[in-house]
C-alpha atoms as a PDB file:
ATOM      1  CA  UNK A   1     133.728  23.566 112.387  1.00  0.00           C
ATOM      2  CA  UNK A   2     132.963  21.460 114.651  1.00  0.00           C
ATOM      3  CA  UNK A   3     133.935  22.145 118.979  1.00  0.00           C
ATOM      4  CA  UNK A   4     135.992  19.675 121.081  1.00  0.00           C
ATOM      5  CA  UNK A   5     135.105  19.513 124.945  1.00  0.00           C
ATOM      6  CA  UNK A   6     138.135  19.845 126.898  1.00  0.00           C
ATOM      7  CA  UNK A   7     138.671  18.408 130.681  1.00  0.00           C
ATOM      8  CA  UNK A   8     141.531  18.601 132.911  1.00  0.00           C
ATOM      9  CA  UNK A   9     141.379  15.697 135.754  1.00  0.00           C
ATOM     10  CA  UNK A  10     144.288  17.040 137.715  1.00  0.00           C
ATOM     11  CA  UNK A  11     145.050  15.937 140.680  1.00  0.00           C
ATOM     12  CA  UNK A  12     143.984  16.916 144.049  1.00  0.00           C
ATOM     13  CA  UNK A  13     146.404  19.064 145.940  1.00  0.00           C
ATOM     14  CA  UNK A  14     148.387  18.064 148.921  1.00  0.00           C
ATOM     15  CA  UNK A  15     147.060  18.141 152.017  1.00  0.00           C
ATOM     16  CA  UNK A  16     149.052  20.517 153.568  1.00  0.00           C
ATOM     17  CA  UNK A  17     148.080  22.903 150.974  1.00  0.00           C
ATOM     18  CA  UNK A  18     145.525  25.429 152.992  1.00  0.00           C
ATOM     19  CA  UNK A  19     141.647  25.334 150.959  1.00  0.00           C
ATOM     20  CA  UNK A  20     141.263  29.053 150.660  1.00  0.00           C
ATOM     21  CA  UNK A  21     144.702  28.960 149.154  1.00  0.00           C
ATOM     22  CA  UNK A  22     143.871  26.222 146.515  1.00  0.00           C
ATOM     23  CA  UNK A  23     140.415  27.364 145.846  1.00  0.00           C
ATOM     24  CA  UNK A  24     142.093  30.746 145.096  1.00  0.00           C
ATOM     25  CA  UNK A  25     144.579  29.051 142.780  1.00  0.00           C
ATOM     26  CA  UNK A  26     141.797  27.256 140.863  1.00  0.00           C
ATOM     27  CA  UNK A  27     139.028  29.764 140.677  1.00  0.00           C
ATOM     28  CA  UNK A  28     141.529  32.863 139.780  1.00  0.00           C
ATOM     29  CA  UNK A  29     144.373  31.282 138.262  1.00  0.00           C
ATOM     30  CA  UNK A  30     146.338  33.453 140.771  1.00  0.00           C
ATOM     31  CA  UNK A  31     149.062  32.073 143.127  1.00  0.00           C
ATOM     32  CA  UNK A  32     149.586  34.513 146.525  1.00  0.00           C
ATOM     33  CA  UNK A  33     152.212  32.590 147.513  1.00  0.00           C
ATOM     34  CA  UNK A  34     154.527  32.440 144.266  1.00  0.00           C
ATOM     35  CA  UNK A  35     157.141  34.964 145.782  1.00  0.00           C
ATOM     36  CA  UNK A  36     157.499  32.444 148.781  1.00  0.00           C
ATOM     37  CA  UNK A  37     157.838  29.542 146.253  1.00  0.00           C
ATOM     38  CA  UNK A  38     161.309  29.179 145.975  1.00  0.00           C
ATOM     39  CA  UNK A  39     161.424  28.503 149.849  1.00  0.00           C
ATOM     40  CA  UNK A  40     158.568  26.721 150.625  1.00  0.00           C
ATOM     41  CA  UNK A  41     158.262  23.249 149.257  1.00  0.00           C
ATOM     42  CA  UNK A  42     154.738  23.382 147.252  1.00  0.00           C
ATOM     43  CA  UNK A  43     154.113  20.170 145.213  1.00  0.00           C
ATOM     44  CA  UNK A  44     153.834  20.485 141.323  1.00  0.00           C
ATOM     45  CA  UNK A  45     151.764  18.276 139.692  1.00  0.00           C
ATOM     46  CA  UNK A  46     152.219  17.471 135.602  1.00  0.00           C
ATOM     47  CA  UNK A  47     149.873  18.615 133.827  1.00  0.00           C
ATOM     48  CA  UNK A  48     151.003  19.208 129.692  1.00  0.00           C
ATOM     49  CA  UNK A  49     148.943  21.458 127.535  1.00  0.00           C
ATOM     50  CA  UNK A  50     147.818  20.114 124.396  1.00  0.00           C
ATOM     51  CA  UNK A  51     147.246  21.544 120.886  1.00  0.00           C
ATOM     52  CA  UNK A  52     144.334  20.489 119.077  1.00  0.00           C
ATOM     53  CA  UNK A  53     143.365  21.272 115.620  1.00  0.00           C
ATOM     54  CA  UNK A  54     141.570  20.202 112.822  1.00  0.00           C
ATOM     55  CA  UNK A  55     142.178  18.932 108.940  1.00  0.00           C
ATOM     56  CA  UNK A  56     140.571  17.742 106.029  1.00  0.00           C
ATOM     57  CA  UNK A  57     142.038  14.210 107.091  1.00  0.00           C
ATOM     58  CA  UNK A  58     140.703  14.305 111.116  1.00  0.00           C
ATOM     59  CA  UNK A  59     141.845  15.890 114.311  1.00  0.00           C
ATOM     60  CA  UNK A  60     145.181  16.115 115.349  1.00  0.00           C
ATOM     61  CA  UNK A  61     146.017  16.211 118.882  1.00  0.00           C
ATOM     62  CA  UNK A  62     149.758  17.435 120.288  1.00  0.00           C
ATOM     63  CA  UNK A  63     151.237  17.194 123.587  1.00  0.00           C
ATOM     64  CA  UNK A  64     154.699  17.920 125.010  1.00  0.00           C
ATOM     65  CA  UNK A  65     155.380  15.169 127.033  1.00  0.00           C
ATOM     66  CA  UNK A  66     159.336  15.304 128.032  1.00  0.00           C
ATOM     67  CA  UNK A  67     160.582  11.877 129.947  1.00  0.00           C
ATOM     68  CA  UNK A  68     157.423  10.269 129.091  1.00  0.00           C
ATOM     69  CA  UNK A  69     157.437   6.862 127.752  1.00  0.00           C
ATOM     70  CA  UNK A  70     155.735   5.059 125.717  1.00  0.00           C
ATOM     71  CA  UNK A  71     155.114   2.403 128.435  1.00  0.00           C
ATOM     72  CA  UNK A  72     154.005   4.702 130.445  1.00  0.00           C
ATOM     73  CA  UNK A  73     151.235   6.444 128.202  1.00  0.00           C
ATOM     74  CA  UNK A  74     147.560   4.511 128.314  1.00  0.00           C
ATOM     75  CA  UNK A  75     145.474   6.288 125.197  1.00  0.00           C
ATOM     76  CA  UNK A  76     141.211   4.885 124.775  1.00  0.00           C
ATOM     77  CA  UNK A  77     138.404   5.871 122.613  1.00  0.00           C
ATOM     78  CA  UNK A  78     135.166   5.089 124.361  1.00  0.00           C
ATOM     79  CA  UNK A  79     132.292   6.337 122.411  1.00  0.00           C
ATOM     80  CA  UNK A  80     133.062   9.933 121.401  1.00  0.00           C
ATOM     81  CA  UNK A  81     135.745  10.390 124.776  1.00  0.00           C
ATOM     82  CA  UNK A  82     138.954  10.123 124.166  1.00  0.00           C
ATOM     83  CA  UNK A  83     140.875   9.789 127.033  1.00  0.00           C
ATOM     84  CA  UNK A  84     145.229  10.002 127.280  1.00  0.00           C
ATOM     85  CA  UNK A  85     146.669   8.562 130.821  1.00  0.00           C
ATOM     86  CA  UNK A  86     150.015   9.212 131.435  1.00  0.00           C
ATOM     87  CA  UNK A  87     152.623   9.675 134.026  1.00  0.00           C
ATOM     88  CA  UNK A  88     156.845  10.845 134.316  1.00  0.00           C
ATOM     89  CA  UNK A  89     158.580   9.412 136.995  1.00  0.00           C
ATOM     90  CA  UNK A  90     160.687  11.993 139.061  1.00  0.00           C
ATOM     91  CA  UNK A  91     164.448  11.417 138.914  1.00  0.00           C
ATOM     92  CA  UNK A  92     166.489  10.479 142.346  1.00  0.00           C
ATOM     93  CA  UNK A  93     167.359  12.861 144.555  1.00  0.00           C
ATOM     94  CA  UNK A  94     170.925  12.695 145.730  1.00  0.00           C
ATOM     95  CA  UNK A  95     171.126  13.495 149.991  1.00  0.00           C
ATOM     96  CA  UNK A  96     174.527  14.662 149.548  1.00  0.00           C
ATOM     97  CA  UNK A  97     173.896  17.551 146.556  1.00  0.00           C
ATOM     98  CA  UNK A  98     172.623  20.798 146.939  1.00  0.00           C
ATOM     99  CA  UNK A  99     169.541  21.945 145.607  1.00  0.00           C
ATOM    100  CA  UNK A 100     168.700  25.548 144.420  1.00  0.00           C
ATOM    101  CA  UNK A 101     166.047  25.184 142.896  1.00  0.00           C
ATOM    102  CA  UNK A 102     163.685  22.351 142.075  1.00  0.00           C
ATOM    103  CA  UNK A 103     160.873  23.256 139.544  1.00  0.00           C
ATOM    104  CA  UNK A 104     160.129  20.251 137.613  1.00  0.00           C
ATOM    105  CA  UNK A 105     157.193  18.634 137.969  1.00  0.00           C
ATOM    106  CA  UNK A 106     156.177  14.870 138.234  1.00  0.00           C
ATOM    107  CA  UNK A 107     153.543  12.286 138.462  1.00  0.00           C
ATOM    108  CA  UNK A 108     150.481  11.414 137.003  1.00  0.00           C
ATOM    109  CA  UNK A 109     147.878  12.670 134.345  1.00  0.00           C
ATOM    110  CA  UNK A 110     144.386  12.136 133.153  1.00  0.00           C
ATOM    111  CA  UNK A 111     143.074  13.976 130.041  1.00  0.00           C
ATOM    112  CA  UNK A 112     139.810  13.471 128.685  1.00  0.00           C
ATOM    113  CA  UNK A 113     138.062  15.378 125.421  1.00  0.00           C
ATOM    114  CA  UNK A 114     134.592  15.159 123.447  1.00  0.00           C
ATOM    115  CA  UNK A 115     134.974  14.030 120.456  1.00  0.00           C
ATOM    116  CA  UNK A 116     132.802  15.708 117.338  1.00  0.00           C
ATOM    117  CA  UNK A 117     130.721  13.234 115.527  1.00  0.00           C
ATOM    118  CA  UNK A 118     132.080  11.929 112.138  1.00  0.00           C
ATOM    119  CA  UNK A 119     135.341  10.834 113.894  1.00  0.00           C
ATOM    120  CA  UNK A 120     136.782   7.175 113.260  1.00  0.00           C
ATOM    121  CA  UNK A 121     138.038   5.956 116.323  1.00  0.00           C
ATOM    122  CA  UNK A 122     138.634   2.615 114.989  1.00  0.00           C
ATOM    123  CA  UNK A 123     141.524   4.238 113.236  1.00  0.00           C
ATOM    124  CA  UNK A 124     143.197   6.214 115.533  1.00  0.00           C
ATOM    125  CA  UNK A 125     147.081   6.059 115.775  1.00  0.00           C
ATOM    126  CA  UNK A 126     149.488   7.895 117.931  1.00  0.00           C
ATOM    127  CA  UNK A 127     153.330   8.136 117.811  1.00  0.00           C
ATOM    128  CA  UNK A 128     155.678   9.364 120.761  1.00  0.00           C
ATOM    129  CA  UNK A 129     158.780  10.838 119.295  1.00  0.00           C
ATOM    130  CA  UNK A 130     161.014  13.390 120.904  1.00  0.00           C
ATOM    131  CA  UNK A 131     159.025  13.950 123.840  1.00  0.00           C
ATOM    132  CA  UNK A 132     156.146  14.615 121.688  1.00  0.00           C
ATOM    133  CA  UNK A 133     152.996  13.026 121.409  1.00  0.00           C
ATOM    134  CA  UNK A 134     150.840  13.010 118.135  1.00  0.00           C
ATOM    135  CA  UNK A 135     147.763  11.534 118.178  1.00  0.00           C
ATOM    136  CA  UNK A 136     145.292  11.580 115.026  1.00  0.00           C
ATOM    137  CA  UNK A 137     142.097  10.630 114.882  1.00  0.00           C
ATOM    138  CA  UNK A 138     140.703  10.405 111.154  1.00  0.00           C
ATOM    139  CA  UNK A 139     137.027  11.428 110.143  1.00  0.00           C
ATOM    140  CA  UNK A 140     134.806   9.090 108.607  1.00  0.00           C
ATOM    141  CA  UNK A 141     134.648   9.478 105.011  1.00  0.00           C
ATOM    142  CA  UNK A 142     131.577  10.633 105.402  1.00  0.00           C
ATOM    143  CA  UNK A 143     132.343  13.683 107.162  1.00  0.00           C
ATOM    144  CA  UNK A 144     135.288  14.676 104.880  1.00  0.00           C
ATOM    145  CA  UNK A 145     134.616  17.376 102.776  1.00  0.00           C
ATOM    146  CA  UNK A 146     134.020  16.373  99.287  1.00  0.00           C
ATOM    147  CA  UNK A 147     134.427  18.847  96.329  1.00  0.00           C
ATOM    148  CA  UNK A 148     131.221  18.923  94.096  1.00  0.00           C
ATOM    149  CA  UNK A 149     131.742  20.301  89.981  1.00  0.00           C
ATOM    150  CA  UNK A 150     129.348  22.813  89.483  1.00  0.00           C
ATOM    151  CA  UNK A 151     128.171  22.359  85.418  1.00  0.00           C
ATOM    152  CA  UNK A 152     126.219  24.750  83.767  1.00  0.00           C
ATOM    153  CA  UNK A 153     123.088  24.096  81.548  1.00  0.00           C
ATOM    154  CA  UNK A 154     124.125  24.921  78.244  1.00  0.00           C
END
């Protein structure tokens, strides 16, 4: 089996956001501030989570992407990097309602991953379908496994 590098290009906080605060959020995972949250306004960025895995056929790559579209999705091969752009507008505010809470999060996304060798990138399709993106990227027949007969000498 064969690992796939993973990298997250996410966005750079705001700038009101204090540096000990995001530092803390990166390097711990840890938000001191999350009890506050729902009365300060702290930026979200979108980020979706993939799920990766591998078949006989290639690698098969899975992302929630709700209110994406397909206009709005930019997907390369480069070499061995695979790279998947993307972006989901934010909806319009109305002045005159009253929000509670406002938790969904908008804007732009950049994710990048190592490909393993024996990967065809020439043949690479996606599809965008519910709000979910499936990506495939087949093996060259090469490195497929092949089944060898085992005879005996008789």
């Amino acid at each position: 089996m064969t690992n796939i590098a993973i990298r997250k290009d996410l966005p750079t906080a705001p700038a009101t956001v204090d540096p000990w605060e995001r530092w803390t959020r990166n390097f711990f995972g840890w938000d001191p501030f999350r009890e506050m949250q729902p009365f300060a306004s702290v930026e979200r960025a979108f980020t979706p989570a993939f799920e990766i895995k591998e078949t006989r056929e290639g690698y098969l790559f899975k992302a929630d992407l709700p209110g994406t579209k397909e206009t709005d999705l930019d997907i390369t091969i480069t070499g061995s990097r695979l790279t998947i752009k993307g972006k989901r507008e934010e909806e319009t505010k109305q002045e005159s309602d009253t929000y509670y809470c406002y938790e969904r999060s908008y804007g732009s996304f950049a994710r990048a991953f190592t490909l393993p060798e024996g990967c065809d990138g020439s043949k690479a399709h996606a599809e965008l379908k519910e709000g979910v993106l499936t990506l495939l990227v087949p093996k060259t027949p090469e490195a497929q496994p092949k089944k060898i007969d085992v005879k005996s000498n008789k």
